[in-house]
Protein backbone atom coordinates (compact mmCIF):
# COMPACT_ATOMS: atom_id res chain seq x y z
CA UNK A 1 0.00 0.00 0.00
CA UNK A 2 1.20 3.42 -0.70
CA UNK A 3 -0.75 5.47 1.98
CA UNK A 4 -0.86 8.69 3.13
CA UNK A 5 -0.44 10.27 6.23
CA UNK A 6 -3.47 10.71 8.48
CA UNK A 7 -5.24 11.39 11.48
CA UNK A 8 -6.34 9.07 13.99
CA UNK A 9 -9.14 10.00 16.22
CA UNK A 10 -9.80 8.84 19.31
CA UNK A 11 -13.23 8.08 19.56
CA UNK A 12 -15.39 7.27 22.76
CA UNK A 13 -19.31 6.40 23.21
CA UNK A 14 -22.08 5.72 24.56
CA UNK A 15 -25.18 2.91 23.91
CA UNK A 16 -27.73 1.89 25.87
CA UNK A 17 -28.57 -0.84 26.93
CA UNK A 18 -26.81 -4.55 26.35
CA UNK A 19 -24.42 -5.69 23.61
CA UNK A 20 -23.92 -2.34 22.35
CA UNK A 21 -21.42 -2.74 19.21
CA UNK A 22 -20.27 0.25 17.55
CA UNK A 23 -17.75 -0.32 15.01
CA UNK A 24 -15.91 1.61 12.82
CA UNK A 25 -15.67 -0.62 9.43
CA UNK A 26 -12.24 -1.39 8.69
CA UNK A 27 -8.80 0.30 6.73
CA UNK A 28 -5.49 -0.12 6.36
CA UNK A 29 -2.97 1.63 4.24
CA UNK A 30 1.07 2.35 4.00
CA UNK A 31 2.47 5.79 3.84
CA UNK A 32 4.29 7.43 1.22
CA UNK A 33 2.47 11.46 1.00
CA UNK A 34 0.76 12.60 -1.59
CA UNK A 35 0.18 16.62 -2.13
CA UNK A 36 -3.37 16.49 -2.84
CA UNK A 37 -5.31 17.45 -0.13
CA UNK A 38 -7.53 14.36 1.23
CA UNK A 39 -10.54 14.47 3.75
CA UNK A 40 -9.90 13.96 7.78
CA UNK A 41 -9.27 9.97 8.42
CA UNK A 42 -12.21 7.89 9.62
CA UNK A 43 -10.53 5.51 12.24
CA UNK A 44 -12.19 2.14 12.21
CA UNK A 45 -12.46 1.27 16.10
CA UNK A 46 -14.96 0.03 18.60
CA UNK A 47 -16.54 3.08 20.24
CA UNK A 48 -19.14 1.66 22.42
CA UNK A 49 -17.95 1.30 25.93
CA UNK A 50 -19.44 -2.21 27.41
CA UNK A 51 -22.12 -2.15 25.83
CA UNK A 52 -23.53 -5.59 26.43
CA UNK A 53 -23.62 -4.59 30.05
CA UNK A 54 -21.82 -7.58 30.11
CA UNK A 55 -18.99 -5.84 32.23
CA UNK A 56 -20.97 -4.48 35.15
CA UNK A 57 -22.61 -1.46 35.00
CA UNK A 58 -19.41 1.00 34.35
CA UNK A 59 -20.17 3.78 32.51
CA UNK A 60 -23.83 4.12 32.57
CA UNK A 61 -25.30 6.18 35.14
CA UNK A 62 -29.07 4.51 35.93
CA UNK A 63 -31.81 5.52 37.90
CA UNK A 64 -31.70 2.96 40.22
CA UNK A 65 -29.38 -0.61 40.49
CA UNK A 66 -32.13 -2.69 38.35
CA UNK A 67 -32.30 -0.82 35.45
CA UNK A 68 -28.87 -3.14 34.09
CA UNK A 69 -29.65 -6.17 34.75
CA UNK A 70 -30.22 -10.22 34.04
CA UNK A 71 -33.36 -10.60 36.58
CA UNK A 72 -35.89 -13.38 35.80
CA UNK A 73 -39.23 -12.02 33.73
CA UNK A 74 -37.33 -10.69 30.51
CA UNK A 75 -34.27 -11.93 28.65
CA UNK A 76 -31.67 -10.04 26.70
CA UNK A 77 -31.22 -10.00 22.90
CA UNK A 78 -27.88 -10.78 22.95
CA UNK A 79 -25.90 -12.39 25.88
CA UNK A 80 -26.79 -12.48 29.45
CA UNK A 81 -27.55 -8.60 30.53
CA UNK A 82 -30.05 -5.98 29.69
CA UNK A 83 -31.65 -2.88 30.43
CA UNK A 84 -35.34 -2.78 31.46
CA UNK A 85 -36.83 0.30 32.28
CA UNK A 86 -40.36 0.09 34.26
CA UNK A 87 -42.66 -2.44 34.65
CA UNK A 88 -43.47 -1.53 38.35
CA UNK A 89 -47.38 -1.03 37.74
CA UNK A 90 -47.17 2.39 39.58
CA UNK A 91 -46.01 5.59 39.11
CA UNK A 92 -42.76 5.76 37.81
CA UNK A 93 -39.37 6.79 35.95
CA UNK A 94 -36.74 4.84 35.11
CA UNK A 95 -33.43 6.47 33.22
CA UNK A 96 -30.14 5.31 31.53
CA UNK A 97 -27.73 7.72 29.84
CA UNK A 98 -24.08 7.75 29.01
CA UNK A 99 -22.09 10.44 27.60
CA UNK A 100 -20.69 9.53 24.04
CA UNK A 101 -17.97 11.27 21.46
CA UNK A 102 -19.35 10.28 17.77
CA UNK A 103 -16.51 10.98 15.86
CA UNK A 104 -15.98 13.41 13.08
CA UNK A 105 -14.05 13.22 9.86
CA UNK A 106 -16.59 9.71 8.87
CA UNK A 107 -19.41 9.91 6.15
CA UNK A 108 -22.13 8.99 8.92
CA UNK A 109 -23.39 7.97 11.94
CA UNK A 110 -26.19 5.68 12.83
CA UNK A 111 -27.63 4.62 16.55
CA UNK A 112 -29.12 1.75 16.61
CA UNK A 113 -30.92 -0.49 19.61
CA UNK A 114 -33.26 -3.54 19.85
CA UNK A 115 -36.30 -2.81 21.91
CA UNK A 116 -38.74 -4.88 23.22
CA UNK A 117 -42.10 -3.89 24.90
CA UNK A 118 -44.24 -5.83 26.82
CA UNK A 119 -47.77 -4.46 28.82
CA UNK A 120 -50.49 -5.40 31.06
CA UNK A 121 -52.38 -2.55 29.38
CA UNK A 122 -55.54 -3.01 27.44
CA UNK A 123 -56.32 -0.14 25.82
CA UNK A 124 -55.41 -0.06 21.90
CA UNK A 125 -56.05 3.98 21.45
CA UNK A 126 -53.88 5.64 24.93
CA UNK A 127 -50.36 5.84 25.76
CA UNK A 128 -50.12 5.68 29.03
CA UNK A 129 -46.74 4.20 29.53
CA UNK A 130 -43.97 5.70 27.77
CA UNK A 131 -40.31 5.81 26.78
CA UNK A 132 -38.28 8.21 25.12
CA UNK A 133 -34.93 8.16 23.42
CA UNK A 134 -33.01 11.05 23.20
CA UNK A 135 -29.65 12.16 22.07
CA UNK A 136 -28.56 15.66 23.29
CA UNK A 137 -31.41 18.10 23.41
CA UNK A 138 -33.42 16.14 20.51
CA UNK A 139 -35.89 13.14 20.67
CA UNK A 140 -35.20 10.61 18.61
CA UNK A 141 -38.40 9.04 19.03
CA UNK A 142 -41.38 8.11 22.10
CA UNK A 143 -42.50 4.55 22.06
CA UNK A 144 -45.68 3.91 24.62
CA UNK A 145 -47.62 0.61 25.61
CA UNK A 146 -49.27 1.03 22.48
CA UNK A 147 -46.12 -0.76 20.79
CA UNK A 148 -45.89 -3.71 22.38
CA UNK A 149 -44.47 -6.73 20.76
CA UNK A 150 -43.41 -10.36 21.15
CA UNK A 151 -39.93 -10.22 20.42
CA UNK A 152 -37.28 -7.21 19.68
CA UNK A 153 -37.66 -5.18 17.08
CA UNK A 154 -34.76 -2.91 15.93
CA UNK A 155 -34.82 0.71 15.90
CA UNK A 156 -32.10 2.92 13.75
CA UNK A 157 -32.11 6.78 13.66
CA UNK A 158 -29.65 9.04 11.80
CA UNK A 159 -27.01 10.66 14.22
CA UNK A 160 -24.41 11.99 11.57
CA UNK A 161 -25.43 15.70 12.47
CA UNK A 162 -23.87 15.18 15.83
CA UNK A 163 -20.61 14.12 14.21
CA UNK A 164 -17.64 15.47 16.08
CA UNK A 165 -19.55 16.55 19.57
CA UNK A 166 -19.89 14.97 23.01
CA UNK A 167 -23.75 14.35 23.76
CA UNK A 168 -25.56 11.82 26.05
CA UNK A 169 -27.98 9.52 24.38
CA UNK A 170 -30.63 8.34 26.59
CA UNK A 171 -33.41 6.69 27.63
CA UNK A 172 -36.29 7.60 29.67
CA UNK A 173 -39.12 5.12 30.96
CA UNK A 174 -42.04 6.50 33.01
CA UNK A 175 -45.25 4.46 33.89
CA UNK A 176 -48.68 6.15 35.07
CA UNK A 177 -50.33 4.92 38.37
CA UNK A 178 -51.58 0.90 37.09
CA UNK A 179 -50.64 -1.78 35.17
CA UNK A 180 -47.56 -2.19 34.05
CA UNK A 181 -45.11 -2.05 31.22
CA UNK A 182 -41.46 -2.89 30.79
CA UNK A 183 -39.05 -1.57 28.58
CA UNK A 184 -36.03 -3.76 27.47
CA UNK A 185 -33.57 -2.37 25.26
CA UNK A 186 -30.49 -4.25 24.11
CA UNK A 187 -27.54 -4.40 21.89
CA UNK A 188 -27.28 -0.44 21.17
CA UNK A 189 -24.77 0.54 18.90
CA UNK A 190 -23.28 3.72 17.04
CA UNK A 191 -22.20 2.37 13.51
CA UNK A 192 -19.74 5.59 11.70
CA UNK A 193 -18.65 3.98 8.12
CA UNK A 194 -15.55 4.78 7.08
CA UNK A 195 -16.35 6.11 4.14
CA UNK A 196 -13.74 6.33 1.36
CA UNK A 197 -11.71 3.53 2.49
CA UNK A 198 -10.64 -0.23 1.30
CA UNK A 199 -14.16 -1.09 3.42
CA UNK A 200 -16.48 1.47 3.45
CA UNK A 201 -18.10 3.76 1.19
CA UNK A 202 -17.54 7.18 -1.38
CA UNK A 203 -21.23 8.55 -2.19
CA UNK A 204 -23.07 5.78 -4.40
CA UNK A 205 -19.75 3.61 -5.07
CA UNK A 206 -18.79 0.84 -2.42
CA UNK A 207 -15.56 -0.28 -1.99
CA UNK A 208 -15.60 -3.94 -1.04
CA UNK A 209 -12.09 -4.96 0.13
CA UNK A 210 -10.54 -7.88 2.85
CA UNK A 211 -14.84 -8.50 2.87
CA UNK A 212 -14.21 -12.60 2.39
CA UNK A 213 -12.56 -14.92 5.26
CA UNK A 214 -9.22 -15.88 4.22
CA UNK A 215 -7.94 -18.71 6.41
CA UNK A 216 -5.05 -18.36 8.98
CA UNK A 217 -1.57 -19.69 8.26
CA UNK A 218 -0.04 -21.41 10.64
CA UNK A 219 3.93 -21.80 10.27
CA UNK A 220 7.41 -22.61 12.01
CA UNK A 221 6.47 -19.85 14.65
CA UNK A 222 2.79 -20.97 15.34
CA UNK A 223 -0.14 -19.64 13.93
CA UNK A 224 -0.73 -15.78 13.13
CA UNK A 225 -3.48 -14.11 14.27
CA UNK A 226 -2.07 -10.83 14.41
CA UNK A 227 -3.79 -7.64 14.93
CA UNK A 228 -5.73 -4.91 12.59
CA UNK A 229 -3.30 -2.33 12.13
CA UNK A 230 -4.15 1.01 10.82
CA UNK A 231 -0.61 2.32 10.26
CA UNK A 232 -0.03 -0.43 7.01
CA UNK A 233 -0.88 -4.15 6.88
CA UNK A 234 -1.27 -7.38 8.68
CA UNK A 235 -2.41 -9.79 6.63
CA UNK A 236 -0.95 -13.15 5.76
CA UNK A 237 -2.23 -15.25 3.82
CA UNK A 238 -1.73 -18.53 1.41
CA UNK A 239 -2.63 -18.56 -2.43
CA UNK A 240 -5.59 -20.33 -2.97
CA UNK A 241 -8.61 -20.16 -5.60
CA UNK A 242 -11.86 -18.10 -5.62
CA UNK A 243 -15.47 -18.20 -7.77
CA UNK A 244 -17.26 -15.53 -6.32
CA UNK A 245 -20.91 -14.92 -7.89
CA UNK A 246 -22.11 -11.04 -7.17
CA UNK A 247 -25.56 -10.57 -8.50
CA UNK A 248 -26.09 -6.75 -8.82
CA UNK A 249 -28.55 -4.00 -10.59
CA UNK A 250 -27.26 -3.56 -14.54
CA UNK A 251 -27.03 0.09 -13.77
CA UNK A 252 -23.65 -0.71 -11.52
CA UNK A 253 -20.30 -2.33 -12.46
CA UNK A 254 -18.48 -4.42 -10.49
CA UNK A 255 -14.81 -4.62 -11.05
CA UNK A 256 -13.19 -7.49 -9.19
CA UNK A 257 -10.61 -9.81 -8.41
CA UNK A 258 -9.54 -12.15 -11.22
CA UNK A 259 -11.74 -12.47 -14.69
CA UNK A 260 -15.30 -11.43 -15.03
CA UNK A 261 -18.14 -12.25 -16.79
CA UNK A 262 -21.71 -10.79 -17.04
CA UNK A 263 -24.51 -12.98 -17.47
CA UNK A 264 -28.23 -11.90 -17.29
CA UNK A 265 -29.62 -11.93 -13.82
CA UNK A 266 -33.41 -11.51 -12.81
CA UNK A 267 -34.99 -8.13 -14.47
CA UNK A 268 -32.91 -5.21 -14.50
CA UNK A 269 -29.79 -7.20 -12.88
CA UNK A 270 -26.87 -8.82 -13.85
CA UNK A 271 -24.59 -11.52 -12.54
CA UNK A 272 -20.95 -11.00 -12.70
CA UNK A 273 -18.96 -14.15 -11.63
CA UNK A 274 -15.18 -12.93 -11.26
CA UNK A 275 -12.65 -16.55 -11.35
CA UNK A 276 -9.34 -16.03 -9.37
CA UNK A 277 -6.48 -18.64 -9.08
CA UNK A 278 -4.02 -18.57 -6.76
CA UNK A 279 -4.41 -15.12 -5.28
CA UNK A 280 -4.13 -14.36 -1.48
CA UNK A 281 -7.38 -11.93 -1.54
CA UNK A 282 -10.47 -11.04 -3.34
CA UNK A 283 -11.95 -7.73 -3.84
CA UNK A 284 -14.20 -5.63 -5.13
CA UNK A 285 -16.03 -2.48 -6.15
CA UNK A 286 -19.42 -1.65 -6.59
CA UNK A 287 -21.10 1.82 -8.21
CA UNK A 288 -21.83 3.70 -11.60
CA UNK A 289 -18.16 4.06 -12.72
CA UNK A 290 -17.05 5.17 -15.44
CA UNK A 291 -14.50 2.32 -17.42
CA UNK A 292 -12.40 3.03 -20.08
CA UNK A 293 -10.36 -0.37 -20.99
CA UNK A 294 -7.13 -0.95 -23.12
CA UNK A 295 -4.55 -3.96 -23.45
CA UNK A 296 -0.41 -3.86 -22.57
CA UNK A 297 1.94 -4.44 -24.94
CA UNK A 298 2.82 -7.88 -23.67
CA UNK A 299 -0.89 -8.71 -23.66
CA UNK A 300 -2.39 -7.98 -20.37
CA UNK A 301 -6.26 -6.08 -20.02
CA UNK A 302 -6.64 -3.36 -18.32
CA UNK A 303 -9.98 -1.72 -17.14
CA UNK A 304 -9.69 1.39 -15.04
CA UNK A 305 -12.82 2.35 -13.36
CA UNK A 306 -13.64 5.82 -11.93
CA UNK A 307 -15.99 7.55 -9.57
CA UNK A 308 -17.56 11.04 -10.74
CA UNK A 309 -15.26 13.65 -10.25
CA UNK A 310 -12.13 12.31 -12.23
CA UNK A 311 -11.74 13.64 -15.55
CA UNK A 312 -11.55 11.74 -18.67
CA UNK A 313 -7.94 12.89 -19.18
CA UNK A 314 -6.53 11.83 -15.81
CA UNK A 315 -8.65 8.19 -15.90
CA UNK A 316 -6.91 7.85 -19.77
CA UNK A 317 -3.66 9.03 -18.12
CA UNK A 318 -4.59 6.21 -15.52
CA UNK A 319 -4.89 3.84 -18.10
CA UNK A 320 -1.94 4.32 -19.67
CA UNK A 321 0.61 4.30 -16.72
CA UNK A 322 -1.25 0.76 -15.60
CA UNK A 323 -0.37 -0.63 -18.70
CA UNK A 324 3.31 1.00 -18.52
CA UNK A 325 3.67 -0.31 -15.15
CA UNK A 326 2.18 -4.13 -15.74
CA UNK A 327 4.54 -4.83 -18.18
CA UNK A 328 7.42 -2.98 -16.51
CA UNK A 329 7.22 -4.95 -13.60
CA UNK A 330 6.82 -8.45 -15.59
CA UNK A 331 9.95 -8.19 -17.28
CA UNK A 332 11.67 -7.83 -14.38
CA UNK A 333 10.12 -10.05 -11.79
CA UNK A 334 8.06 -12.62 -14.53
CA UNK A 335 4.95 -12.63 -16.45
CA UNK A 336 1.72 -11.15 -14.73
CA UNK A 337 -0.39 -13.94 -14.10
CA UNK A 338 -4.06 -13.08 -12.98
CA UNK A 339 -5.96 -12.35 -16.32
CA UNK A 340 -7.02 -8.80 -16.27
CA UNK A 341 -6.12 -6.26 -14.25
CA UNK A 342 -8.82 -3.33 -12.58
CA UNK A 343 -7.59 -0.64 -10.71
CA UNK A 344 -10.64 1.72 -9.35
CA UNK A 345 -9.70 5.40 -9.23
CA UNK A 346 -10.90 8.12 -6.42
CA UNK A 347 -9.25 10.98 -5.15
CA UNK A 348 -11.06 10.65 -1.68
CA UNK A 349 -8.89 7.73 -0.44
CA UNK A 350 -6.94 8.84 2.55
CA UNK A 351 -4.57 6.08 2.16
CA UNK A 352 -3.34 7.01 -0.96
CA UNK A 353 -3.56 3.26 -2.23
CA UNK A 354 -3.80 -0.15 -1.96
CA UNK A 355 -3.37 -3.25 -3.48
CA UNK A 356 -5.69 -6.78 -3.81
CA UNK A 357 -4.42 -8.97 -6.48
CA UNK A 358 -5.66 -8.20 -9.73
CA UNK A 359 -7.60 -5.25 -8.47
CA UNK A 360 -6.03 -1.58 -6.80
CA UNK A 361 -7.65 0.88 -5.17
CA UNK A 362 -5.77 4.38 -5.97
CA UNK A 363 -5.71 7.91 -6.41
CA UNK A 364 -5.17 9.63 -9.85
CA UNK A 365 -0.89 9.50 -9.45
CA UNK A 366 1.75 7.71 -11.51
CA UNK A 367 3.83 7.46 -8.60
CA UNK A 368 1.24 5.38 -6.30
CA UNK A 369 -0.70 3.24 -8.95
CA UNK A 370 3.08 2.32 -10.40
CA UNK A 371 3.61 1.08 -6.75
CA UNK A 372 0.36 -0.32 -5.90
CA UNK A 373 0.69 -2.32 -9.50
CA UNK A 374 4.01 -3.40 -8.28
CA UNK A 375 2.48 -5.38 -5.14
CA UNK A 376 0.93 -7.94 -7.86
CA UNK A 377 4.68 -9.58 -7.50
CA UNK A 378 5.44 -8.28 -4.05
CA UNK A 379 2.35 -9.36 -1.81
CA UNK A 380 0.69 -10.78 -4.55
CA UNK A 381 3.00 -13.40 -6.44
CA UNK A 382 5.91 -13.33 -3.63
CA UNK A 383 4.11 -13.76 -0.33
CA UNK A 384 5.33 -12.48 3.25
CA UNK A 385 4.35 -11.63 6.80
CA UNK A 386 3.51 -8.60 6.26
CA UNK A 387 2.87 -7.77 10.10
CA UNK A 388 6.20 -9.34 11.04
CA UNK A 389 8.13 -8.20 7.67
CA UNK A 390 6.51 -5.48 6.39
CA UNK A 391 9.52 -4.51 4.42
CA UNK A 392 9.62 -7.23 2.05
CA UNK A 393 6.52 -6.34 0.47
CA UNK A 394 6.59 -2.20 0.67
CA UNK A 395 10.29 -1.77 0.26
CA UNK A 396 10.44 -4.11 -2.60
CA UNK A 397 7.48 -2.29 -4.33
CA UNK A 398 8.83 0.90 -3.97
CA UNK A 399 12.53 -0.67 -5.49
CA UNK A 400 10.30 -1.91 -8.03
CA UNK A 401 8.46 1.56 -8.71
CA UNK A 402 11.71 3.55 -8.32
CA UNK A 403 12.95 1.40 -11.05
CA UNK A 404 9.60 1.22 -13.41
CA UNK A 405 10.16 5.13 -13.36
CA UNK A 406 13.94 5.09 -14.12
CA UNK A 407 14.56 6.38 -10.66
CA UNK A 408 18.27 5.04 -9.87
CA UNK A 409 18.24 6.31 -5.88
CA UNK A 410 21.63 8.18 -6.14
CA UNK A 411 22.98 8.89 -3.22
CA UNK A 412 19.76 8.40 -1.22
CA UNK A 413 21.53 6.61 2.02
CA UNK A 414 23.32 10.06 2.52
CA UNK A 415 20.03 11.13 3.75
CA UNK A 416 19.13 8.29 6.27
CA UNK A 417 18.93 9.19 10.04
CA UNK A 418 18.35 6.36 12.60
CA UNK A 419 15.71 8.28 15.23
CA UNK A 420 17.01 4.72 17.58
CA UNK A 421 18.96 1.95 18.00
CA UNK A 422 16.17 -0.16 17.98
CA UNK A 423 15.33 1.24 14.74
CA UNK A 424 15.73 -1.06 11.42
CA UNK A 425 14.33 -1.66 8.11
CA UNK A 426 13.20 -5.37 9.07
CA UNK A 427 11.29 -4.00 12.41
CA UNK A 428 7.74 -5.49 12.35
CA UNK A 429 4.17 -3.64 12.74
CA UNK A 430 4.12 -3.93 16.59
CA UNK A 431 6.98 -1.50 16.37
CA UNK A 432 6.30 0.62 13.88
CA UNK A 433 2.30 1.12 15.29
CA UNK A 434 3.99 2.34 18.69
CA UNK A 435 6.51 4.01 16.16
CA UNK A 436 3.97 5.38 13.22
CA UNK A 437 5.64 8.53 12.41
CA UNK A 438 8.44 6.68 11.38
CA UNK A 439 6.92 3.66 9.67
CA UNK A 440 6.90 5.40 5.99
CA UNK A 441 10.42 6.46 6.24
CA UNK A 442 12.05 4.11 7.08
CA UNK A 443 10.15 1.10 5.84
CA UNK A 444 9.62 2.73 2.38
CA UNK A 445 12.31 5.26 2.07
CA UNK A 446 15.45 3.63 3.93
CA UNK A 447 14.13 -0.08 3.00
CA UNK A 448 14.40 0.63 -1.04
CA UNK A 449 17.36 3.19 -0.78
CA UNK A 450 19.08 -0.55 0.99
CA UNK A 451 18.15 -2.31 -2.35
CA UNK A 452 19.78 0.21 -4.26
CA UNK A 453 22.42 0.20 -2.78
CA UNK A 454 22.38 -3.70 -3.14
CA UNK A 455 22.33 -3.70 -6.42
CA UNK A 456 25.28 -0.93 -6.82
CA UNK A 457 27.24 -3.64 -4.88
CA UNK A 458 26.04 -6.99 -6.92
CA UNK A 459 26.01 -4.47 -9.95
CA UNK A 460 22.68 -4.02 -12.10
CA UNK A 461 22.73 -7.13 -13.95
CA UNK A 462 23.24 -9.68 -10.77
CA UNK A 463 20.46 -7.90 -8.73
CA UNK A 464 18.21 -8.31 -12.16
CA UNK A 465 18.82 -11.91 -11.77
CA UNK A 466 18.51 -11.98 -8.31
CA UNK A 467 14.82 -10.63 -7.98
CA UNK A 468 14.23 -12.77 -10.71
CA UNK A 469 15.31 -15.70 -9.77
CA UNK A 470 13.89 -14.90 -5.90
CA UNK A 471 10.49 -14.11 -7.23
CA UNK A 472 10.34 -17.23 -9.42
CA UNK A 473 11.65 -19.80 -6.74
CA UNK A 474 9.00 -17.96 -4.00
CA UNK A 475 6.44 -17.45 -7.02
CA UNK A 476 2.52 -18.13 -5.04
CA UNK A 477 4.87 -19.16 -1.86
CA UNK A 478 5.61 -17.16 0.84
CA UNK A 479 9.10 -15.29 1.34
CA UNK A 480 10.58 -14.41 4.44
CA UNK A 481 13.82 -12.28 4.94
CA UNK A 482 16.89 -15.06 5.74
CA UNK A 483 15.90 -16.01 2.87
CA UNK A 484 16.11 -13.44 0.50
CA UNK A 485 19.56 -12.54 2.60
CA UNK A 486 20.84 -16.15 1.76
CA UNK A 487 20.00 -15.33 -1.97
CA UNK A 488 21.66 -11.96 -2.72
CA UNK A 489 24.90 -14.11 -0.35
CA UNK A 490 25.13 -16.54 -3.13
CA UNK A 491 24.69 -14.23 -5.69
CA UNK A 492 28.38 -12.78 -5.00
CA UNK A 493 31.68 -13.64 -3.28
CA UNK A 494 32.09 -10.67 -1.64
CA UNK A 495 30.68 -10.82 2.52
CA UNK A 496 27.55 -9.00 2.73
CA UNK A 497 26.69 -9.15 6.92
CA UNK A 498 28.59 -5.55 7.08
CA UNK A 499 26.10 -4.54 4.46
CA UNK A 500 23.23 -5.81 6.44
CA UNK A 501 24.58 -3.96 9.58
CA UNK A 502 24.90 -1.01 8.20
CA UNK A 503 21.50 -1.04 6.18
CA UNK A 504 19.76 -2.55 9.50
CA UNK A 505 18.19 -5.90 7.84
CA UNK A 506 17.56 -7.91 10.60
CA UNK A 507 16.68 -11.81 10.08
């Protein structure tokens, strides 16, 4: 991924009642900056603070000790706790509040809760018996006795005005002088999309990326279930195959992973079934693009999709530097192997890029869509831990760009300044999250200025061969760095461990 820089925002919240679950959807990126000027990050996170009253009562403030509860006479929605508000059968008031931040720079902002209403009232034309749900000063809505039901029903409102403020949302229950009714709300959650991100949304086009289960690889060191990070990647994954069948209105395209084909669907809706082999991924897109298409010289298709906004100039200027860049990269590091190749354009992505094999997600720049083409080989083809070795996916793109766009790195390890000792290219994403401001620098920019100065030491023609010869023996395997270290070794007589000391490859 070539990301850029951003903002993360802490984000706090409120729900009531039980399994509250508000959840940022999810991003990652990598971080080289680009100069145009991109919207405020939306930080995927979990911003509902136990919300399944599963943890005690802490942070809701309630009325009285049995408003959270797991008392016999109702049951929860989800798991074992639950708010229920009245059902005394007398005069009374029952509240539940918590103070939430609903974070800003995200496309919306949704509250949500399950309610359930039960009554010994007969009457099917008063409300005597009411609750209200509020947030801030305004009422969301007032249900009464008059609602009652058999099971939950689930109740969604709009909050996205309320966007970047600290309000309470809460919930008021008061009962008139007989017969009782209860109140149970349950699994509350505020849901803010992440808008234009590899999961989320940009206005009517969705953006449908690490949305399938990929299985988890277990290796020499165990298996690797290693965290979400926001800063670049974690995933890891093996090459496998994928038929995925997306049945969609004919007024939307779908660009994909692997090769598509349209086949009539019911009226006014098509079925495109995208084949993949061997990729680590699948993706997609979803939204009235506009696609121009061309082929490479060496053969490859190349559809570039765009959301409104981009001009027809900058998506043909698109399609021309992905068909530069697909064939510069397979004479180098072998032949591009996943059919066609769709890369989905949008100057709202905050990440800059990012890659999915056969498919990138990018903004309109030579620079980043030459790199994110470049992960086909280095993610893509040539596998790696990329929470553990992050490098030998981004560093080994950006070589690969750098050299795509005759860049030769002159003199670029004159500029490199160690902010630690504990500071190297090889460092994994449990340093470099507690480290972010340093992750694009030195991962990116000190990881491919060591490559080239690599190759000024093998000379151009030996490293050639090397990445070749690398990419081919790892080609839909997975690389890790000894290795690559006990390749460039045997590539030349002369010792290279000062070289790794000095350029800070660990492993």
């Amino acid at each position: 991924m070539r990301p850029t820089p951003h903002k993360t925002l802490a984000a706090s919240a409120l729900a009531v009642a039980a399994l509250a679950g508000v959840s940022l959807p999810v991003s990652p990126a990598a971080a080289v900056p680009h100069a145009a000027p991109l919207a405020a990050a939306c930080t995927p996170a979990q911003v509902v603070a136990n919300g399944g009253f599963e943890s005690s009562t802490s942070p809701w403030s309630q009325s009285s000790t049995g408003v959270i509860t797991n008392r016999a006479g109702q049951s929860a929605h989800g798991g074992t706790n639950f708010a229920w508000l009245d059902g005394v059968g007398s005069t009374h008031t029952d509240t539940l509040s918590q103070s939430v931040t609903i974070p800003s720079g995200c496309s919306s902002a949704t509250l949500s809760f399950w309610l359930h209403i039960d009554t010994a009232e007969t009457t099917s034309s008063t409300a005597y018996d009411k609750l209200t749900a509020k947030i801030g000063t305004t009422t969301l809505a007032t249900y009464s006795n008059l609602d009652k039901n058999t099971g939950y029903v689930q109740k969604s409102f709009d909050v996205s005005a309320f966007a970047g403020q600290t309000v309470n949302v809460a919930f008021a229950g008061t009962e008139d002088s007989s017969l009782q009714t209860s109140f149970v709300v349950d699994d509350v959650g505020i849901t803010v999309p992440s808008g234009a991100d590899r999961f989320g949304y940009d206005g009517a086009f969705s953006l449908i990326g690490n949305a399938l289960p990929v299985l988890a690889v277990k290796d020499a060191a165990g298996w690797h279930l290693d965290p979400y990070t926001n800063n670049g990647e974690s995933f890891y994954s093996l090459s496998a195959d994928f038929s995925v069948a997306l049945d969609h209105p004919s007024t939307l395209l779908v660009p994909a992973t692997g090769t598509s084909v349209d086949t009539p669907g019911s009226s006014g809706r098509t079925i495109t079934t995208a084949t993949a082999s061997k990729v680590r991924d699948f993706a997609w897109a979803a939204g009235p693009f506009s696609k121009i298409s061309g082929t490479s010289t060496a053969g490859t298709p190349v559809n570039v999709y765009s959301v409104s906004g981009i001009s027809s100039a900058d998506a043909q200027s698109m399609l021309t530097t992905a068909k530069s860049a697909v064939d510069a990269h397979a004479s180098r590091f072998g032949a591009y192997p996943y059919g066609e190749l769709d890369a989905v354009i949008d100057n709202n992505f905050w990440f800059g890029g990012m890659e999915y094999p056969g498919f990138v997600l990018d903004l309109v720049s030579t620079t980043a869509l030459t790199h994110e083409i470049g992960h086909q080989w280095w993610y893509g083809i040539v596998g790696d831990d990329e929470y553990n070795s992050p490098w030998l996916d981004e560093a080994f793109t950006d070589y690969s760009t750098d050299l795509a766009l005759s860049k030769t790195g002159t003199g670029c390890w004159n500029s490199v300044s160690w902010a630690s000792t504990a500071e190297k290219i090889t460092n994994s994403m449990a340093y470099w999250d507690a480290h972010s401001s340093r992750y694009s620098t030195v991962v990116y920019g000190y990881g491919k200025c060591a490559l080239h100065d690599l190759r000024r030491v093998l000379g151009d023609s030996v490293m050639a061969k090397l990445l070749k010869d690398f990419a081919t023996s790892h080609w839909y395997g997975v690389s890790t760095t000894s290795e690559f270290k006990a390749a460039a070794q045997a590539a030349t007589s002369t010792d290279l461990t000062p070289f790794w000391t000095q350029h800070r490859v660990d492993g």
